[in-house]
Protein backbone atom coordinates (compact mmCIF):
# COMPACT_ATOMS: atom_id res chain seq x y z
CA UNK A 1 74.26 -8.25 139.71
CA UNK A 2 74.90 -6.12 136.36
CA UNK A 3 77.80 -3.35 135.97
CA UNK A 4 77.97 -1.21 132.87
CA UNK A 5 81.49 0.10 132.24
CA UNK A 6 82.25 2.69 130.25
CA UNK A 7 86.05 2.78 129.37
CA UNK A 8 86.05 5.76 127.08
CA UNK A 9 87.94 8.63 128.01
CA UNK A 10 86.50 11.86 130.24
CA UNK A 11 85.27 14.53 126.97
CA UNK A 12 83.67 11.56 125.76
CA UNK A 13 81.80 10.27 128.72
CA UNK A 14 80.90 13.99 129.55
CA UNK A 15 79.27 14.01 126.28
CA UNK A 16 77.29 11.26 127.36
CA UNK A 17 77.08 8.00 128.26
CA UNK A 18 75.14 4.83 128.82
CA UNK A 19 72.80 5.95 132.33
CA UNK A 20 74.09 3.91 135.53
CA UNK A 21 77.59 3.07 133.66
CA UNK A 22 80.74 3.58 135.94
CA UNK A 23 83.40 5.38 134.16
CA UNK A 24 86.71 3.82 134.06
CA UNK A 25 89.23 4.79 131.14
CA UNK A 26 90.89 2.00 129.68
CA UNK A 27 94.12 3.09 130.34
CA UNK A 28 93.45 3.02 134.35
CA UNK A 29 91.14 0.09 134.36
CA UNK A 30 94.45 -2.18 135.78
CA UNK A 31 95.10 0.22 138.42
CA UNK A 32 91.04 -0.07 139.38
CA UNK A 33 90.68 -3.95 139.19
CA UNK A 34 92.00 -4.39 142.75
CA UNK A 35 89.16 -1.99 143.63
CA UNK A 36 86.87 -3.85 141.76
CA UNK A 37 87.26 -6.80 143.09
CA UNK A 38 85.66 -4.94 146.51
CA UNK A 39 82.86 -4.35 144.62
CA UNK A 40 81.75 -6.93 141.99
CA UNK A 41 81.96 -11.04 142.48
CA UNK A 42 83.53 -12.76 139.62
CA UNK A 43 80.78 -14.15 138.21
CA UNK A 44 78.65 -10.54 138.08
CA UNK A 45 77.19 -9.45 134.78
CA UNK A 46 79.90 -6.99 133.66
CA UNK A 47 79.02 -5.45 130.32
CA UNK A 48 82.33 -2.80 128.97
CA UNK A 49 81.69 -0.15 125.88
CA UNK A 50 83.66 2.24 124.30
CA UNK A 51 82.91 4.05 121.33
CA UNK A 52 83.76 1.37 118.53
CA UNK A 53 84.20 -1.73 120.77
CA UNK A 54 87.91 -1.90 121.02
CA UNK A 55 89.04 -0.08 123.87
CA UNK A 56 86.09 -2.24 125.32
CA UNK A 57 87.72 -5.70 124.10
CA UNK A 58 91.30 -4.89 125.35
CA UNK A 59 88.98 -3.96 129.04
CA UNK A 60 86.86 -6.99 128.43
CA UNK A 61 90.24 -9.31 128.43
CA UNK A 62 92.08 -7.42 131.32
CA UNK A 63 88.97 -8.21 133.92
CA UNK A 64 88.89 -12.28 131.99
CA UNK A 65 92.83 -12.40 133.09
CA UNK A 66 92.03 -11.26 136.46
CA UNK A 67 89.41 -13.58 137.41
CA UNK A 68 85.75 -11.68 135.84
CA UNK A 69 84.17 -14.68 134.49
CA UNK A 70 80.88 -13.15 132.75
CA UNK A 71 81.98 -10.45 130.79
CA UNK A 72 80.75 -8.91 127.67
CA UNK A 73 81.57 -6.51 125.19
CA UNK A 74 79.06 -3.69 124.63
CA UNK A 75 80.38 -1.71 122.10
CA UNK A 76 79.43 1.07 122.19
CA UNK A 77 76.43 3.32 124.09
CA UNK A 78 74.11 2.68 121.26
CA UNK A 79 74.69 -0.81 121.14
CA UNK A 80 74.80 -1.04 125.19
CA UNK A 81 71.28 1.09 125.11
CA UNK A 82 69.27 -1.26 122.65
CA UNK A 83 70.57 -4.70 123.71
CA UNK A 84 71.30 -4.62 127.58
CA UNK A 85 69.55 -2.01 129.15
């Protein structure tokens, strides 16, 4: 299975955002793993953007400590839109 992520804050996912993408801002994505792990087997296809890729690397490595074993960094919606949708 394939999850997008989008770990931006709210103004900028309002302002639009990959289509499909579950919004989770970086700064609660720890608090949300447990829930995740409900949802999403380790090995899914997890793809995380932000808006210039770093809030999506710090994301990327939380979910690789916690177990996610196929994660990628997206960048950002553009790049997200053209190379994984």
């Amino acid at each position: 299975m394939k999850y997008i992520i989008d770990v931006r804050e709210n103004d900028e996912f309002k302002s639009g955002h990959v289509a499909g993408a579950v919004h989770i801002p970086v700064g609660q994505l720890s608090a949300m793993i447990v829930s995740l792990d409900e949802k999403m087997s380790k090995d899914d296809n997890i793809i995380v953007y932000c808006r210039s890729g770093m809030r999506a690397g710090m994301a990327m490595e939380m979910l690789k400590k916690h177990g996610f074993t196929n994660v990628v960094n997206g960048i950002n919606k553009d790049t997200v839109e053209a190379r994984h949708v």
